[in-house]
Protein backbone atom coordinates (compact mmCIF):
# COMPACT_ATOMS: atom_id res chain seq x y z
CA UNK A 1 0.00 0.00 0.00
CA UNK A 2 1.59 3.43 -1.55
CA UNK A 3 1.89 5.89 1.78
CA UNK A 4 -0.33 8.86 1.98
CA UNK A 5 2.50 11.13 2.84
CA UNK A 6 4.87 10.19 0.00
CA UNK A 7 1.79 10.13 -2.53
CA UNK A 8 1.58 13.68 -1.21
CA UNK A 9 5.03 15.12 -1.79
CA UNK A 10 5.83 13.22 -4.75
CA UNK A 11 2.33 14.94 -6.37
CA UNK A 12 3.87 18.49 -4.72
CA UNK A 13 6.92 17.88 -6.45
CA UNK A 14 5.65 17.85 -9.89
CA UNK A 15 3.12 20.54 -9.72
CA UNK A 16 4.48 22.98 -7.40
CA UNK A 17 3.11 26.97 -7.33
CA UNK A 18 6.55 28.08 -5.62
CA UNK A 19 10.28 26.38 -6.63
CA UNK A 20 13.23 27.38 -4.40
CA UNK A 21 16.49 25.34 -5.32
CA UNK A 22 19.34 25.12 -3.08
CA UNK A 23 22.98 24.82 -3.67
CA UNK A 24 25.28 24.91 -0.64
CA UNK A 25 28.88 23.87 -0.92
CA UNK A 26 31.54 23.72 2.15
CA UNK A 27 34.84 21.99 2.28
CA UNK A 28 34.11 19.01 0.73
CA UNK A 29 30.50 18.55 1.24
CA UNK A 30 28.12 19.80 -1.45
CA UNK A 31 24.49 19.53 -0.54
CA UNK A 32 21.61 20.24 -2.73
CA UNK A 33 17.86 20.72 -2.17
CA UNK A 34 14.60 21.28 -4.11
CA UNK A 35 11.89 23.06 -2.25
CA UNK A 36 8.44 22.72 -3.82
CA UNK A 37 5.37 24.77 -2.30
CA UNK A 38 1.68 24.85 -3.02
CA UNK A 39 -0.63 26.66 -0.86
CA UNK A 40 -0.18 25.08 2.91
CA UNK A 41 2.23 22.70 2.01
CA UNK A 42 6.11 22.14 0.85
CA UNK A 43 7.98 19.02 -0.51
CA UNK A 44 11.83 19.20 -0.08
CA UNK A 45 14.32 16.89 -1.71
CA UNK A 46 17.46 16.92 -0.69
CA UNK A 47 20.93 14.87 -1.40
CA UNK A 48 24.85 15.56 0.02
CA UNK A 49 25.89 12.94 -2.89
CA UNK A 50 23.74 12.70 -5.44
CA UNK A 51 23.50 9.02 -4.63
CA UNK A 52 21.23 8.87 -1.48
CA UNK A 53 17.98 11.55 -1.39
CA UNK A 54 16.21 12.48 1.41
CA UNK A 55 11.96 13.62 0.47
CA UNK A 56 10.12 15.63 3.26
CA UNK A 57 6.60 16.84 3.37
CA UNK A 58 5.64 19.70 5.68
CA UNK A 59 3.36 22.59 6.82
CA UNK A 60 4.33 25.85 4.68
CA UNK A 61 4.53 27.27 8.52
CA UNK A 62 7.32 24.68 8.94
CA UNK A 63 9.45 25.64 5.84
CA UNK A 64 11.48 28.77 7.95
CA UNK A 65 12.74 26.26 10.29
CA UNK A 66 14.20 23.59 7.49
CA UNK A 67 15.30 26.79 5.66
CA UNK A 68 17.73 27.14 8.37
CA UNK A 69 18.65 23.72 8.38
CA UNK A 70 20.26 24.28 5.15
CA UNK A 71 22.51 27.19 6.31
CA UNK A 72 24.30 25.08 9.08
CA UNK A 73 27.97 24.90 8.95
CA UNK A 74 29.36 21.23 9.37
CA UNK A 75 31.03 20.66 12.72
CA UNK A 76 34.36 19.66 11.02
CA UNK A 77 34.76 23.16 9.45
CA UNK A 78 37.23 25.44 11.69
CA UNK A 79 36.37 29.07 12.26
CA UNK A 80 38.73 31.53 13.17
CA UNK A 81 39.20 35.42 13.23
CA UNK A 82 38.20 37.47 10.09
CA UNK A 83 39.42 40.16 8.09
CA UNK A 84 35.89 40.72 7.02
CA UNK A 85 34.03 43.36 8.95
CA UNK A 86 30.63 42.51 10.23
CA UNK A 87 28.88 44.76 7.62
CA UNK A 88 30.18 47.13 4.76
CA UNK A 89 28.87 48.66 1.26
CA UNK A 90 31.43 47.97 -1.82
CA UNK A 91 30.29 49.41 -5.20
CA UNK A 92 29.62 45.77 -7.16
CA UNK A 93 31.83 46.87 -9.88
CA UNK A 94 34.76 47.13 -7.28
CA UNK A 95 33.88 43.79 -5.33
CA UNK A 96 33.96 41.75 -9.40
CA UNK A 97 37.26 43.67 -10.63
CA UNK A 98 38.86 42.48 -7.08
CA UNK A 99 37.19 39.24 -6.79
CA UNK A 100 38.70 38.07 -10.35
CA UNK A 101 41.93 39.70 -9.43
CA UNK A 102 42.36 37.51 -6.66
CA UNK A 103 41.09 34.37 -8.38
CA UNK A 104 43.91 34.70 -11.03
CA UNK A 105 46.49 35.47 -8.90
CA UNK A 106 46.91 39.11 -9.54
CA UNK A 107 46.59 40.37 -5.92
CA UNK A 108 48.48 43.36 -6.91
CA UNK A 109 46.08 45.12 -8.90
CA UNK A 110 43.52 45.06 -5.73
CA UNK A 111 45.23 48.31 -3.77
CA UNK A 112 44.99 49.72 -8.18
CA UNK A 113 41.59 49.36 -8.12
CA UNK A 114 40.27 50.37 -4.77
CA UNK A 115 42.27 53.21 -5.70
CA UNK A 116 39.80 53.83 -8.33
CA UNK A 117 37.16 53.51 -6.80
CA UNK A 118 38.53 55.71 -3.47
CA UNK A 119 35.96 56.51 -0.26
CA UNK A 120 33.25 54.57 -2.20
CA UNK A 121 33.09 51.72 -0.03
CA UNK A 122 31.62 51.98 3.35
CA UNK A 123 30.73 50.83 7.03
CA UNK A 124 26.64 50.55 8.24
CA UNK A 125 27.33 53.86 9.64
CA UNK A 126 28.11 55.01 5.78
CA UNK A 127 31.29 56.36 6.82
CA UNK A 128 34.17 55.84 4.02
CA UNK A 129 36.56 52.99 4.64
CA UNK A 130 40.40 53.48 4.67
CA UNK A 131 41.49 52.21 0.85
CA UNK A 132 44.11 49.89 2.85
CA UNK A 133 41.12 48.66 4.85
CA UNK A 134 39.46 47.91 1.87
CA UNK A 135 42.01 46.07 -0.14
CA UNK A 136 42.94 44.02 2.99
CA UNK A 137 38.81 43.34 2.81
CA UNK A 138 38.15 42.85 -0.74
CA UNK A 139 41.55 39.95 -0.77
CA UNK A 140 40.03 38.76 2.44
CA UNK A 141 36.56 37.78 1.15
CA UNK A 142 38.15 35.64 -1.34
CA UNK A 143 41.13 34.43 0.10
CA UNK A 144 39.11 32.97 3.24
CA UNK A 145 36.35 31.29 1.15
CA UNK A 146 35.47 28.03 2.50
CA UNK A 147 32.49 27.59 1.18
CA UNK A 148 28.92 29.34 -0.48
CA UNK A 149 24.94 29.53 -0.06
CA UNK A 150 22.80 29.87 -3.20
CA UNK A 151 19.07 30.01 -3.17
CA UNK A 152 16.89 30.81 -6.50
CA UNK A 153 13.43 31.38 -5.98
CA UNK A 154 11.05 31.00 -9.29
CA UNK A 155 7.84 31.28 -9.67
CA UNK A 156 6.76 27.89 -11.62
CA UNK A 157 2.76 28.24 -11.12
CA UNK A 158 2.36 29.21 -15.27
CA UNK A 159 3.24 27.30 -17.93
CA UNK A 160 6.80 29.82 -18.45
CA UNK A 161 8.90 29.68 -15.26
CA UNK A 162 9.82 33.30 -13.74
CA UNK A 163 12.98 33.50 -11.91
CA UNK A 164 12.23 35.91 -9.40
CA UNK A 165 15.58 36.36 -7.46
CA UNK A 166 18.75 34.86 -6.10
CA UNK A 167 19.96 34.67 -2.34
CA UNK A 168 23.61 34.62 -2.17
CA UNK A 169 26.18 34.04 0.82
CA UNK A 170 30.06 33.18 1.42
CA UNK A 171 31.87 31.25 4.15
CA UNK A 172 34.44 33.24 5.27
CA UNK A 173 36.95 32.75 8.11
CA UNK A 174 34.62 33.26 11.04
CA UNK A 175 30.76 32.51 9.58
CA UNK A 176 28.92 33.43 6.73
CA UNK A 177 28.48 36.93 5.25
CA UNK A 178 25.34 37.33 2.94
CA UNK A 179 25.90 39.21 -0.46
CA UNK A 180 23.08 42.05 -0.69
CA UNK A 181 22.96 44.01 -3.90
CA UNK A 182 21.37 47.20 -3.68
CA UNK A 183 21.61 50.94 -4.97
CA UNK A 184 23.61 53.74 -3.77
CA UNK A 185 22.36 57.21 -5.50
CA UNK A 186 22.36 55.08 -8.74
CA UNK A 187 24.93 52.88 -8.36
CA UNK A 188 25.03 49.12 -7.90
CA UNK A 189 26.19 48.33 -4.40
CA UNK A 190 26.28 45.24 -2.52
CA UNK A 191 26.18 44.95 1.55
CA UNK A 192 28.35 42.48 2.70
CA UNK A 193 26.42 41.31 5.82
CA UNK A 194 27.22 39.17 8.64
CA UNK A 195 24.69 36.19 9.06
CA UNK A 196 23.72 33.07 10.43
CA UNK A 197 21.61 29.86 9.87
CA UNK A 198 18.55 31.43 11.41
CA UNK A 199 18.87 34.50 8.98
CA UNK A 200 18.37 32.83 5.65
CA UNK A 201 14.61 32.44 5.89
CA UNK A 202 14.61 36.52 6.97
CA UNK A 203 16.69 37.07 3.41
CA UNK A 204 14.55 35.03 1.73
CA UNK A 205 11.76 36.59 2.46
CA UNK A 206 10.95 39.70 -0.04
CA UNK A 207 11.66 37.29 -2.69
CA UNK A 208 9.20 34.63 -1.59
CA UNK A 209 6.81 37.60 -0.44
CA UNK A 210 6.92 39.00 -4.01
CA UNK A 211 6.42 35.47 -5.57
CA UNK A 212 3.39 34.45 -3.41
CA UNK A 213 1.79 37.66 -3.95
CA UNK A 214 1.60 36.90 -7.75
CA UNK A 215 0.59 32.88 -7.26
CA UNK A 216 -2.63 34.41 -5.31
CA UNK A 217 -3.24 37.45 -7.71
């Protein structure tokens, strides 16, 4: 006799109104998850090897709370101190000209282009950030990369799937820092924010918010 339960998410699975995929990777273990939701109800799918899946049904009231099982770090991974403050504004432009500096080994051009870029990056407090400060950040956030967070949210409810938007984080030395963009008078920004497992649902939000409001137009 087929179980109610699995009849249930398996039928939530292929006719979803909501789809949130999830793509976490850290040290060596890369976990993936496929969140399906349809009025009061999510199925999740979930595999750390692609060989063995895990399929859970629950209450959409329930889905914050297994968001922010996704977000924990394994116990084997080692935090230490960070050269990444808690929170600070980089003009995106910046953050992708350093970012690819670092990643192909041309560290010397950061302190070039922070230089171009001078007093544009900030604290929460919006004050300007020493250019030294900022190239020892910008090198940091790459150099101590352990690990990432990705969450897409679509809406799948017509027959033309609308990605909606993208939740980003990185693993740096002591935690995980979300990746905000957002606009400074004009120009693309993005708020490097300290977070934690019980914050993901809270960034997720907006997007979901927006996406629900259209399934129940």
């Amino acid at each position: 006799m087929v179980d109610h339960g699995l009849t249930g998410a398996v039928g939530l699975l292929a006719t979803p109104e909501v789809a949130l995929d999830v793509d976490v990777a850290v040290g060596a273990v890369h976990a993936k998850a496929w969140h399906r939701q349809s009025g009061e109800a999510v199925a999740a799918l979930s595999t750390v090897d692609g060989i063995v899946f895990e399929l859970a049904w629950f209450p959409t009231a329930a889905w914050a709370d297994e968001l922010c099982r996704v977000a924990v770090i394994p116990e084997d991974v080692v935090l230490r101190e960070s050269d990444v403050p808690e929170t600070l504004h980089v003009p995106f432009e910046l953050a992708d000209a350093a970012g690819e500096a670092m990643r192909t080994s041309r560290s010397d051009l950061v302190p070039v282009l922070v230089g171009q870029h001078a007093g544009a990056t900030t604290d929460e407090a919006g004050e300007s950030l020493d250019d030294a400060v900022v190239s020892t950040v910008l090198g940091a956030l790459t150099s101590e990369s352990q690990g990432r967070l990705r969450v897409l949210v679509a809406d799948v409810s017509a027959a033309e799937t609308s990605v909606v938007g993208v939740v980003s984080w990185t693993l740096v030395a002591d935690g995980w820092r979300a990746l905000r963009p957002h606009r400074i008078d004009d120009e693309l920004h993005v708020e490097v924010r300290r977070v934690g497992p019980r914050d993901l649902p809270g960034d997720l939000a907006p997007v979901l918010a927006e996406v629900l409001s259209e399934v129940t137009a």
